[in-house]
Protein backbone atom coordinates (compact mmCIF):
# COMPACT_ATOMS: atom_id res chain seq x y z
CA UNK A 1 -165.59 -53.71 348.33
CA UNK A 2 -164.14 -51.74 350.79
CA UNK A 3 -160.38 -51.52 351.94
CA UNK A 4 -159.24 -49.27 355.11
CA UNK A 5 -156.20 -47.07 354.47
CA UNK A 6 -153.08 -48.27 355.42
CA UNK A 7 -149.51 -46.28 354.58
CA UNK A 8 -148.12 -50.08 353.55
CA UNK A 9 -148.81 -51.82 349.95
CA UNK A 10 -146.79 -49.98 347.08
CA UNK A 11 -145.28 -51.86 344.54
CA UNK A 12 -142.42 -51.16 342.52
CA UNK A 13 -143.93 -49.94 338.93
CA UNK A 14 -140.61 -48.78 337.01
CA UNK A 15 -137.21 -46.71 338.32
CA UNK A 16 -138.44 -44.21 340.89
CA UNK A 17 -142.48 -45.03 340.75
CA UNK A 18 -144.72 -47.28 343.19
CA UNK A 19 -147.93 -48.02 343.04
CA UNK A 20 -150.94 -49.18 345.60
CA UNK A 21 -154.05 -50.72 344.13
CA UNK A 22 -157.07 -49.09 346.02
CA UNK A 23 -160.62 -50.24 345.54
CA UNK A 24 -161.33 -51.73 342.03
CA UNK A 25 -164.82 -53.39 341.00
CA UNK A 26 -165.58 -55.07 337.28
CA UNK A 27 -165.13 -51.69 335.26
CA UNK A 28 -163.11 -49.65 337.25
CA UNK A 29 -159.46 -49.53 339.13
CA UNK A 30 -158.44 -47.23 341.55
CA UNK A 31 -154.76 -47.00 341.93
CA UNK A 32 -152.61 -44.55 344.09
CA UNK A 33 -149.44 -43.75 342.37
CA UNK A 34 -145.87 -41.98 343.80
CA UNK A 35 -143.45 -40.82 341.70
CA UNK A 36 -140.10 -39.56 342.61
CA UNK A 37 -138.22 -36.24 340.97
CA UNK A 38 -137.13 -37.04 337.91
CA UNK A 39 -139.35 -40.35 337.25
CA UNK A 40 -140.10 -40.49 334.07
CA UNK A 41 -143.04 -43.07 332.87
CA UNK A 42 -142.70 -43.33 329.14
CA UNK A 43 -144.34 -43.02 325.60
CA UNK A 44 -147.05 -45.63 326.27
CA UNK A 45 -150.87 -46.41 325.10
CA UNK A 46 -153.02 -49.02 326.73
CA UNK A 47 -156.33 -49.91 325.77
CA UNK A 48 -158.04 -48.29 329.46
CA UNK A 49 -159.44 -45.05 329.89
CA UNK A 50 -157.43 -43.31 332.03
CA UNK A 51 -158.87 -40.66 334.44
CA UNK A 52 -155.95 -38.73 337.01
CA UNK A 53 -156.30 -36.09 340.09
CA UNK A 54 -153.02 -34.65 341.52
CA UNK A 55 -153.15 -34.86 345.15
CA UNK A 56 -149.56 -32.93 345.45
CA UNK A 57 -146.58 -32.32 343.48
CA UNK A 58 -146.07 -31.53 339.53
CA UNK A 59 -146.02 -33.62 336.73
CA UNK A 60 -145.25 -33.08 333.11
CA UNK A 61 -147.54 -34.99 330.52
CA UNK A 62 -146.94 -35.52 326.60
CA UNK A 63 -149.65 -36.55 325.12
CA UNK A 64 -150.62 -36.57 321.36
CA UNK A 65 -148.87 -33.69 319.98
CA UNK A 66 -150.02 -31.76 323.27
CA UNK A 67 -148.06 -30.83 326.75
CA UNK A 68 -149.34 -29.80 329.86
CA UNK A 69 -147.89 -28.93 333.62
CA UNK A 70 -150.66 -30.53 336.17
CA UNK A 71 -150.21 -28.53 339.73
CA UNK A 72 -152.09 -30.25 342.93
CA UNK A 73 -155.82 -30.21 342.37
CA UNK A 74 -155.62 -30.70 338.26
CA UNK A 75 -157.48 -33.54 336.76
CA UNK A 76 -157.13 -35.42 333.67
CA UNK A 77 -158.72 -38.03 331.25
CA UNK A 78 -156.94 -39.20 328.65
CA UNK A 79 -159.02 -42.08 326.19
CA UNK A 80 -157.72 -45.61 325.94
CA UNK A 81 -155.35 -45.67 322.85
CA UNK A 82 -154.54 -42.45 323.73
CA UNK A 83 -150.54 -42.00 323.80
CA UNK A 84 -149.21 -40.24 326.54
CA UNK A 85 -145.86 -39.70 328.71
CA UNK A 86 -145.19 -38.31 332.23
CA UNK A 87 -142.45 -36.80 334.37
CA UNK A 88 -142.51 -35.87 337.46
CA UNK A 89 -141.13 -32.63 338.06
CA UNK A 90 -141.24 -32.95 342.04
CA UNK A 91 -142.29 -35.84 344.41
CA UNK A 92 -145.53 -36.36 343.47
CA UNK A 93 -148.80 -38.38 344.50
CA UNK A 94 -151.45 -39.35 341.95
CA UNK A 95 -154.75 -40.38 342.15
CA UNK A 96 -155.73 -42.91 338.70
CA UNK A 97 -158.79 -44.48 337.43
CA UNK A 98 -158.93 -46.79 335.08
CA UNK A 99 -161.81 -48.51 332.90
CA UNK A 100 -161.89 -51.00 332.19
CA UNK A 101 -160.06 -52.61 334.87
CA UNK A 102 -156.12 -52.87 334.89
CA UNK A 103 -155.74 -56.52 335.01
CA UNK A 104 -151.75 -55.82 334.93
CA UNK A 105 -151.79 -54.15 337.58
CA UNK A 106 -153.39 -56.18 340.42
CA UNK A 107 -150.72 -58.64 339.62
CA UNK A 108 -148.03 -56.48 341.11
């Protein structure tokens, strides 16, 4: 699969947070995520393994009993199960992976 870049294609995910599904085969799910200042995504698990790069921005991430500030460049992995919360601290743009696939998703 291949799919040429276009600026169109997010879809409202909750209060302040879009996402556009990118490439995604049998296994894996690219997404492209934008979150507003102040978004919060909360508490959550889901069954995926969940793989992030910051492209710009800062985010805030709970997860377990751990925190962490993610600056542009920063990567993270967290394993499915895993519990985990986010805020963004700025506008921010996020690059995800997910395995397996986020069937959810792609029907946004």
């Amino acid at each position: 699969m291949i799919l040429k870049a276009k600026p169109e294609g997010y879809k409202p995910l909750i209060e302040g947070i879009t996402l556009k599904n990118l490439a995604y085969g049998e296994k894996t799910h690219l997404i492209q995520v934008k979150l507003g200042k102040g978004a919060v995504i909360p508490e959550h698990q889901h069954p995926q393994e969940q793989t992030g790069y910051l492209l710009s921005g800062k985010l805030r991430f709970v997860y377990g009993e751990e925190e962490a500030i993610v600056l542009p460049g920063d990567s993270w992995s967290f394993s499915g199960g895993t519990i985990h919360s986010a805020e963004a601290l700025e506008d921010t743009i996020v690059l995800e992976c997910f395995s397996p696939l986020r069937e959810d998703y792609l029907s946004l």
